[in-house]
C-alpha atoms as a PDB file:
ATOM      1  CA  UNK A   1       0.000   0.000   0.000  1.00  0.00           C
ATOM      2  CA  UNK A   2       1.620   3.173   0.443  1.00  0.00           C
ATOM      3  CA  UNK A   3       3.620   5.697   0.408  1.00  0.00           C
ATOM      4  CA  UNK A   4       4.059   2.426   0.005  1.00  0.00           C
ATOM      5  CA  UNK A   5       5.105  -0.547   0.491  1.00  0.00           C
ATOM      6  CA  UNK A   6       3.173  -3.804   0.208  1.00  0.00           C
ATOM      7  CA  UNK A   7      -1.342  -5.845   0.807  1.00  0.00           C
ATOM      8  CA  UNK A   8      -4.971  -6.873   0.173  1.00  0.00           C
ATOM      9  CA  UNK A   9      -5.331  -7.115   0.212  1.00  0.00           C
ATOM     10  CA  UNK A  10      -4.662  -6.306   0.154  1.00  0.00           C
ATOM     11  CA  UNK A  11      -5.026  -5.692   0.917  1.00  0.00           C
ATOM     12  CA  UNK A  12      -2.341  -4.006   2.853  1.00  0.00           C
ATOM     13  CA  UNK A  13      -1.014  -5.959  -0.281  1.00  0.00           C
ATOM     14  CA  UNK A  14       1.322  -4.444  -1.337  1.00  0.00           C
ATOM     15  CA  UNK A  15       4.006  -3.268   0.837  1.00  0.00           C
ATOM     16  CA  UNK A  16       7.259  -3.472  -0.723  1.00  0.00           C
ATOM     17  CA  UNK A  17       8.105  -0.694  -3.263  1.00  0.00           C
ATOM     18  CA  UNK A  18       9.465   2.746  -3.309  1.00  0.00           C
ATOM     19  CA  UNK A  19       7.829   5.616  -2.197  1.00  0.00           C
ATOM     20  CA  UNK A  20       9.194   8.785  -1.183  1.00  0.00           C
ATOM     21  CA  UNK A  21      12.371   7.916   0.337  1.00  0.00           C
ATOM     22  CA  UNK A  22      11.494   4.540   1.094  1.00  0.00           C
ATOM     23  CA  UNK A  23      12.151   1.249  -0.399  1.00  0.00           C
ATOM     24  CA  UNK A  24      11.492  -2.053   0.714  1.00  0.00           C
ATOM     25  CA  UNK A  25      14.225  -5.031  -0.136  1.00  0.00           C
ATOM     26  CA  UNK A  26      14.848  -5.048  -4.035  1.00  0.00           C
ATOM     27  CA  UNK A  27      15.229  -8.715  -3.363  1.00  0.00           C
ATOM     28  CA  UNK A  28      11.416  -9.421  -2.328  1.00  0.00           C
ATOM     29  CA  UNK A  29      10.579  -7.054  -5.226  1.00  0.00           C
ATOM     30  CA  UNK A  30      12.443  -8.703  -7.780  1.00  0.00           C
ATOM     31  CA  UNK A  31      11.404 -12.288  -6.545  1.00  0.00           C
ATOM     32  CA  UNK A  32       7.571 -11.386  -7.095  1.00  0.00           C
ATOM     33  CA  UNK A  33       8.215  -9.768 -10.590  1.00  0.00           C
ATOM     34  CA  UNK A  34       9.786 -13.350 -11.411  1.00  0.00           C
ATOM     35  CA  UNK A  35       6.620 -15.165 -10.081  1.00  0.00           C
ATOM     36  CA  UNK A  36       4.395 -12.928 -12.500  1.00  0.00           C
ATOM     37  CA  UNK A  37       7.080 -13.418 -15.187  1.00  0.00           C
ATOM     38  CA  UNK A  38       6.548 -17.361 -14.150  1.00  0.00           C
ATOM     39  CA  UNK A  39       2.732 -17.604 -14.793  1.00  0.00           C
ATOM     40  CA  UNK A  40       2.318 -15.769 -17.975  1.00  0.00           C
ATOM     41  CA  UNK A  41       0.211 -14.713 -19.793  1.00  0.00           C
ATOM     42  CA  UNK A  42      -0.931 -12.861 -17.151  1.00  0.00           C
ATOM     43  CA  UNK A  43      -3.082 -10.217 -19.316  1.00  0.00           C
ATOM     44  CA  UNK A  44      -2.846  -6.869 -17.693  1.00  0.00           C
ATOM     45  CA  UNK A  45      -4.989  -5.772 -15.091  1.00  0.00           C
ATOM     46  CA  UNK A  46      -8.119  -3.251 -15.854  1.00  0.00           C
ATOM     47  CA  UNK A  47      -7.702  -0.117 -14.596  1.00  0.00           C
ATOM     48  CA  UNK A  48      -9.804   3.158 -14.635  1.00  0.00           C
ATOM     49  CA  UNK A  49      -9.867   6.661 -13.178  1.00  0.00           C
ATOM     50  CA  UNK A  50     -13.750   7.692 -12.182  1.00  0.00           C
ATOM     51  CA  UNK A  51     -14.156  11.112 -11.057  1.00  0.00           C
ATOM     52  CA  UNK A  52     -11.112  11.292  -8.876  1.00  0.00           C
ATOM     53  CA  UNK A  53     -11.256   7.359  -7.626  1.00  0.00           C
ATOM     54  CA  UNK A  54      -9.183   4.663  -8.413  1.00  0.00           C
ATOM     55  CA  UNK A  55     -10.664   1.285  -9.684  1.00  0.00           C
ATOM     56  CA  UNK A  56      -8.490  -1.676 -10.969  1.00  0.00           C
ATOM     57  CA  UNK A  57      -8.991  -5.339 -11.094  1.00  0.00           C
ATOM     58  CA  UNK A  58      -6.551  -8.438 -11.387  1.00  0.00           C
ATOM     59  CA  UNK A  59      -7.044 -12.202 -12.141  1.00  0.00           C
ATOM     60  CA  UNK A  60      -4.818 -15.517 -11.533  1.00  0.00           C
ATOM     61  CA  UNK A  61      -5.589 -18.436 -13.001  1.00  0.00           C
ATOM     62  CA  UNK A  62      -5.336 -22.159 -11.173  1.00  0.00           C
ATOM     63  CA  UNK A  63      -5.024 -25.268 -13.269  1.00  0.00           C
ATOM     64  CA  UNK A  64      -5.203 -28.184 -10.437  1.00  0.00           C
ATOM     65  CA  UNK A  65      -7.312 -27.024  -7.492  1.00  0.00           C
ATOM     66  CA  UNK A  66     -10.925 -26.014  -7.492  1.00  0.00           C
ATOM     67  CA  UNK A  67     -12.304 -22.680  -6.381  1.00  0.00           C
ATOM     68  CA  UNK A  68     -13.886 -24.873  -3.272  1.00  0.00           C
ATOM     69  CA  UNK A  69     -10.889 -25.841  -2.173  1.00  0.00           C
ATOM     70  CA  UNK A  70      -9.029 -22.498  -2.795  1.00  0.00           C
ATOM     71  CA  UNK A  71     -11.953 -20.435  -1.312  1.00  0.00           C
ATOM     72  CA  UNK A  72     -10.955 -21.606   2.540  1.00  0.00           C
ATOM     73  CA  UNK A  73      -7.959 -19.894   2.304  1.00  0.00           C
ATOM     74  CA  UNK A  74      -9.357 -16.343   0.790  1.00  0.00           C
ATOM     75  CA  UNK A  75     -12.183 -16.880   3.739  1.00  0.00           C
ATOM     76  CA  UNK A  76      -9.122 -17.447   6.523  1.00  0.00           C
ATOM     77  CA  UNK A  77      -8.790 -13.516   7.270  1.00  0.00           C
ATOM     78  CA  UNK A  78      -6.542 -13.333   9.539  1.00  0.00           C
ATOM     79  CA  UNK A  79      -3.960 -15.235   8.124  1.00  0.00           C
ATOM     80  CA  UNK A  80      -2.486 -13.233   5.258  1.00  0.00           C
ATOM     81  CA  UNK A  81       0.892 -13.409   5.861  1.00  0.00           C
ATOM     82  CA  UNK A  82       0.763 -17.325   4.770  1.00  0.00           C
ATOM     83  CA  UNK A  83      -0.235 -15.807   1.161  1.00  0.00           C
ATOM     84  CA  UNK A  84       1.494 -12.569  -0.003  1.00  0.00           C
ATOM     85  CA  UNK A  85       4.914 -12.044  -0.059  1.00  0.00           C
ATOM     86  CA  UNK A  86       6.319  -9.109   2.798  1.00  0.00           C
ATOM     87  CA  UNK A  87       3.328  -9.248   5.354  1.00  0.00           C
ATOM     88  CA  UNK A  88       5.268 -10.533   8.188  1.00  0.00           C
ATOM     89  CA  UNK A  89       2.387 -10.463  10.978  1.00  0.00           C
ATOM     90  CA  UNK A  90      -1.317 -10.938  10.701  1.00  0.00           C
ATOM     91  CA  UNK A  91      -4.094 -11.544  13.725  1.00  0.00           C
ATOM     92  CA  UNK A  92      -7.420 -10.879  14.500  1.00  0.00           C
ATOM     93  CA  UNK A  93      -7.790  -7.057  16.666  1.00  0.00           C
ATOM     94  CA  UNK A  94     -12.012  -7.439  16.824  1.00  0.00           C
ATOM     95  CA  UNK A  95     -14.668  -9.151  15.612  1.00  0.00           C
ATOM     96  CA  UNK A  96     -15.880 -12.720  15.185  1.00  0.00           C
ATOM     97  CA  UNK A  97     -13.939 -14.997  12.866  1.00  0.00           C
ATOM     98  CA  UNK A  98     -16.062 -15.353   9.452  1.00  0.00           C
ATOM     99  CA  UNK A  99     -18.454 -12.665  10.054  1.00  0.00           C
ATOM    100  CA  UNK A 100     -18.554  -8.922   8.768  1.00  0.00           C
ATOM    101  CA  UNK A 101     -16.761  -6.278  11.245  1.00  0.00           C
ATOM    102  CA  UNK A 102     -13.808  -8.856  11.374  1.00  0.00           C
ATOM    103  CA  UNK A 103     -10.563  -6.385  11.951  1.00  0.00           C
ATOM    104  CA  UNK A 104      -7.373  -7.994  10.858  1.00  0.00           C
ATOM    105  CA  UNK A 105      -3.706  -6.198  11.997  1.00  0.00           C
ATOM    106  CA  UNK A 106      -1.291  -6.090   8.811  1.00  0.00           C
ATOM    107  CA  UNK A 107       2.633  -5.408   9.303  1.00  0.00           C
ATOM    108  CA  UNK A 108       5.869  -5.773   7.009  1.00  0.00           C
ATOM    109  CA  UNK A 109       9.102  -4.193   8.218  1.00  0.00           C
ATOM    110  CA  UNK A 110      11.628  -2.301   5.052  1.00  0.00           C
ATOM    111  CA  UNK A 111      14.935  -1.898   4.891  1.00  0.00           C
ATOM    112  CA  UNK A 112      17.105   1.072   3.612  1.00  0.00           C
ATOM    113  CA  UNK A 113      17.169   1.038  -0.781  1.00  0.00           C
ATOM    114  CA  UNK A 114      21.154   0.278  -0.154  1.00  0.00           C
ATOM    115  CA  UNK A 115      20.364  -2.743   1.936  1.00  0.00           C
ATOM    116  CA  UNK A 116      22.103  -1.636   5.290  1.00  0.00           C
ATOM    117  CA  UNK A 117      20.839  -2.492   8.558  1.00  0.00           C
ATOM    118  CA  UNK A 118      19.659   0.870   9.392  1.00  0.00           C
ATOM    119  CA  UNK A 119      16.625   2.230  10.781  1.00  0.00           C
ATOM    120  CA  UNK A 120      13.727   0.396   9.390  1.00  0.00           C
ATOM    121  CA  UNK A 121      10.119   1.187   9.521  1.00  0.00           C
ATOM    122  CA  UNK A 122       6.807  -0.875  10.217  1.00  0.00           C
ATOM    123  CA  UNK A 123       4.635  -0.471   7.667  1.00  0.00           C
ATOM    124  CA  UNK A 124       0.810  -1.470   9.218  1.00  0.00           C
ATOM    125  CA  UNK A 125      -2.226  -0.996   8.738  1.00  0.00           C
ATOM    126  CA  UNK A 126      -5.509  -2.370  10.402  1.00  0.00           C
ATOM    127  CA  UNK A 127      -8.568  -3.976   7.482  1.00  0.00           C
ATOM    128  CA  UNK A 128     -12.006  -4.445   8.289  1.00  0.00           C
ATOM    129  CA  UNK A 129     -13.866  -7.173   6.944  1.00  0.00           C
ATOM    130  CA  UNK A 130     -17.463  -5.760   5.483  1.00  0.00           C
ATOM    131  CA  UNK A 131     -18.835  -8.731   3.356  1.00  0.00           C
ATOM    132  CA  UNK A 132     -18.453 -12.209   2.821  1.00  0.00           C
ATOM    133  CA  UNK A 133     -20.098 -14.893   0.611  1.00  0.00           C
ATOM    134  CA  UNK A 134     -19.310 -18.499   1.033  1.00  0.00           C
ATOM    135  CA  UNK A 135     -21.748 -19.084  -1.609  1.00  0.00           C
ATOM    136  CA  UNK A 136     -20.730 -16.978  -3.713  1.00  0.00           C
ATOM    137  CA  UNK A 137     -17.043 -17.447  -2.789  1.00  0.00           C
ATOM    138  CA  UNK A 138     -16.560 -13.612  -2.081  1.00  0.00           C
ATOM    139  CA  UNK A 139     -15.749 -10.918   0.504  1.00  0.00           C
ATOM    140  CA  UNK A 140     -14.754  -7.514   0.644  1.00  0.00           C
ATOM    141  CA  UNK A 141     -12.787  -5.344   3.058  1.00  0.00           C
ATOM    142  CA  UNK A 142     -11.682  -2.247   3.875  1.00  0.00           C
ATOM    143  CA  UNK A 143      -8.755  -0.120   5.147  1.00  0.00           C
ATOM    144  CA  UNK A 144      -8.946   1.573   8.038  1.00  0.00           C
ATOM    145  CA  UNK A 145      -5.923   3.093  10.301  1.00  0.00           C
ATOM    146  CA  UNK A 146      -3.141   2.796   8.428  1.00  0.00           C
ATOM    147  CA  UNK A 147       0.787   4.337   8.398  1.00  0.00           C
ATOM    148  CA  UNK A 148       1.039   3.186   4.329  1.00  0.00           C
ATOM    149  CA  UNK A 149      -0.454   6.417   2.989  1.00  0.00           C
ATOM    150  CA  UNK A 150      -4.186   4.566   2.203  1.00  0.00           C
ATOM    151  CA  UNK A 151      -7.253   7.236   2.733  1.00  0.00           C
ATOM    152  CA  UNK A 152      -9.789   4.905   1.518  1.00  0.00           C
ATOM    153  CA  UNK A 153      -9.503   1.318  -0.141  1.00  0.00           C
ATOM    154  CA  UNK A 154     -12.056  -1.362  -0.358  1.00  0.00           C
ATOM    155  CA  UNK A 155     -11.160  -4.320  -1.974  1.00  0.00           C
ATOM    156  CA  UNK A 156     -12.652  -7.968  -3.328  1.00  0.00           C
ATOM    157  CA  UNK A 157     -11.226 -11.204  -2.936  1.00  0.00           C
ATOM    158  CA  UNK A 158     -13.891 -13.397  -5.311  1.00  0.00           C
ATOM    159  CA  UNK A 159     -12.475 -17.416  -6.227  1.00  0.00           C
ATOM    160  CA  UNK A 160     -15.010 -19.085  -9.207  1.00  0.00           C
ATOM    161  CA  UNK A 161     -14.463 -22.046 -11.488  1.00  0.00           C
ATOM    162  CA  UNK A 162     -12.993 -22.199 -14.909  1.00  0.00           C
ATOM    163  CA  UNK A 163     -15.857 -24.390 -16.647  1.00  0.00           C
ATOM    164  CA  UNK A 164     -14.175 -24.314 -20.138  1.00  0.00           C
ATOM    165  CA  UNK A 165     -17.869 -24.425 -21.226  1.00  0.00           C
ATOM    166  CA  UNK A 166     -19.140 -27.641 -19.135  1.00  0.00           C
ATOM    167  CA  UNK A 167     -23.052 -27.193 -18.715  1.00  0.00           C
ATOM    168  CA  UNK A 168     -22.355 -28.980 -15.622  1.00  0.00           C
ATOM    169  CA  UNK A 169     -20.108 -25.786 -14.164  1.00  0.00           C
ATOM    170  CA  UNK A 170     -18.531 -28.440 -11.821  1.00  0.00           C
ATOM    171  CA  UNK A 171     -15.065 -26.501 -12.090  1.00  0.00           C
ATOM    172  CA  UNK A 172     -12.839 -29.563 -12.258  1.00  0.00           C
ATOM    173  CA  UNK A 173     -10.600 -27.401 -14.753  1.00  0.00           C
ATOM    174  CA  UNK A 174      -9.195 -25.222 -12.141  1.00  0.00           C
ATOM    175  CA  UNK A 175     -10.199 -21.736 -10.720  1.00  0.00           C
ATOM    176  CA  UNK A 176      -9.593 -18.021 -10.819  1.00  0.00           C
ATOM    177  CA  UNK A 177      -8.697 -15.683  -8.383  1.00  0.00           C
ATOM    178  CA  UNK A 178     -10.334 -12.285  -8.533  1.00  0.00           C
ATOM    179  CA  UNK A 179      -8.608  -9.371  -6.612  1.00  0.00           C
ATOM    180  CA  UNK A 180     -10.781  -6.032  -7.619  1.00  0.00           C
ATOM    181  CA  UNK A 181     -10.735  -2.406  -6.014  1.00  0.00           C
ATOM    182  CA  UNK A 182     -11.564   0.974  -5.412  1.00  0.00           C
ATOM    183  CA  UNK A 183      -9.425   3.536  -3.731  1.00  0.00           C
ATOM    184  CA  UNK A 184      -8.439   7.208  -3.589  1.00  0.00           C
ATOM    185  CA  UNK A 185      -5.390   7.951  -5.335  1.00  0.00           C
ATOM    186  CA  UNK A 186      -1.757   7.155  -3.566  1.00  0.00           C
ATOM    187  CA  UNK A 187       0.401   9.697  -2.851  1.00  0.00           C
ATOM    188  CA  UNK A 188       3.534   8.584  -5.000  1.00  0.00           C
ATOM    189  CA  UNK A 189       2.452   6.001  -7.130  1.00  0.00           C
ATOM    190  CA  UNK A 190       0.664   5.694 -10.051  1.00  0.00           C
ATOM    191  CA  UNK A 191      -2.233   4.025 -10.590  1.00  0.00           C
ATOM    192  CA  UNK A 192      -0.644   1.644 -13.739  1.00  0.00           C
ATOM    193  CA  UNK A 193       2.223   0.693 -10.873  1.00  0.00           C
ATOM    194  CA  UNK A 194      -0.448   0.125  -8.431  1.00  0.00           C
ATOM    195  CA  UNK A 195      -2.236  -2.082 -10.330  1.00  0.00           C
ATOM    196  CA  UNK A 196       1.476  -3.582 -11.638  1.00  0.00           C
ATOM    197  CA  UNK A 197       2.110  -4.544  -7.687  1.00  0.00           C
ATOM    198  CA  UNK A 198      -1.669  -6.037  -7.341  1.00  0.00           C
ATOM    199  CA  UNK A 199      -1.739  -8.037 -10.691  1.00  0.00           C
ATOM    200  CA  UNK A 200       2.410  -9.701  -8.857  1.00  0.00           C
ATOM    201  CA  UNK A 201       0.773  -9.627  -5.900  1.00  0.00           C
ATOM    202  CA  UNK A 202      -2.113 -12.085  -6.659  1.00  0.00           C
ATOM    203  CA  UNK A 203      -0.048 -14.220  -8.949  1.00  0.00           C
ATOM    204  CA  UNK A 204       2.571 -14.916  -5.998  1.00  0.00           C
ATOM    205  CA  UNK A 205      -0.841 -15.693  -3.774  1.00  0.00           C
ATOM    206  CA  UNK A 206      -2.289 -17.736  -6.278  1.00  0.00           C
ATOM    207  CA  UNK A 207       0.888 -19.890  -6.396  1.00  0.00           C
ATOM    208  CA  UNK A 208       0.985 -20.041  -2.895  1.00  0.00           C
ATOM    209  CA  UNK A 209      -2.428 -21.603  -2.672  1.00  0.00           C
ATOM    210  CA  UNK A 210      -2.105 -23.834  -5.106  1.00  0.00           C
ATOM    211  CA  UNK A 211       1.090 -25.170  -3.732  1.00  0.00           C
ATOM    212  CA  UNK A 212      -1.254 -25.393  -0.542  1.00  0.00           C
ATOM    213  CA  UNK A 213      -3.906 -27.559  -2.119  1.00  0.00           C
ATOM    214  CA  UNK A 214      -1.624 -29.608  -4.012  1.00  0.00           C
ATOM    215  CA  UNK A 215       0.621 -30.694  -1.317  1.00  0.00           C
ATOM    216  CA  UNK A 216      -2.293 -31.130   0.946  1.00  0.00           C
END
């Protein structure tokens, strides 16, 4: 996120980039870009600028597990950092597990752009769950408190079948991964590099879970 630097989810998804003065390890950066790079074609993310908002959406596709089995780990909410690369802490702050008003705690520490062990800052910021689907295999969530440079972000996390034109629909060909938001502008980024960090940040998730599912 931020001023920026890394989820959301993400959000707080995205943490790891350079903003202002501030960079995040070039190695973390580099290693996600190579994970995108690994699952083309990726197609790029749709983005648009609607009277002064930002809205973008990103997609990853899953050959081997179904969206049931991938949906679980969307719908675990307090577990991010098991998915996306640079969120070192995640709990539950308030709420009950599964239900809207669900607050989550986000964190990633950065380093200096030269790599040194100097001063590093927490980057954190506190997401509110405000919808969720199992049905439908969807929620939504918002930012709230933050130190990433967010003033408002709600995002959707949405998991769905890839028929391949089955009448059945029974999704045995694998799933997507749909990662979708709206947001004010970021102060030092723009929105095609936004969406560029999303679009990484999804693929490395979606290769994550998959992993997950396989191995399971």
């Amino acid at each position: 996120m931020l001023r920026l630097e890394r989820w959301n989810a993400v959000p707080f998804q995205l943490y790891t980039r350079e903003v202002g003065h501030r960079m995040a390890p070039r190695s973390l950066m580099m290693a996600v870009d190579e994970l995108a790079t690994l699952n083309e074609p990726l197609g790029l993310p749709s983005t648009k600028e609607t009277q002064g908002k930002w809205e973008g959406k990103a997609t990853v596709e899953l050959k081997g597990p179904t969206a049931d089995q991938v949906w679980p780990f969307l719908a675990d909410f307090c577990n991010l950092q098991k998915w996306l690369p640079g969120v070192g802490t995640c709990y539950q702050v308030e709420g009950e597990l599964g239900q809207p008003g669900l607050v989550r705690y986000c964190s990633s520490g950065t380093a200096s752009s030269d790599g040194s062990h100097e001063e590093s800052k927490v980057i954190w910021a506190k997401e509110k769950l405000i919808m969720i689907n199992p049905s439908e295999r969807c929620l939504s969530y918002e930012i709230l408190e933050n130190n990433a440079g967010f003033k408002s972000y709600v995002a959707t996390m949405k998991a769905f079948p890839i028929n391949d034109g089955d009448e059945d629909g029974d999704g045995q060909h694998g799933c997507k991964i749909e990662w979708s938001f709206i947001a004010d502008p970021i102060e030092g980024w723009p929105l095609e590099d936004f969406n560029s960090y999303i679009n990484s940040s999804l693929q490395f998730m979606g290769q994550k879970m998959e992993q997950a599912v396989l191995s399971g």
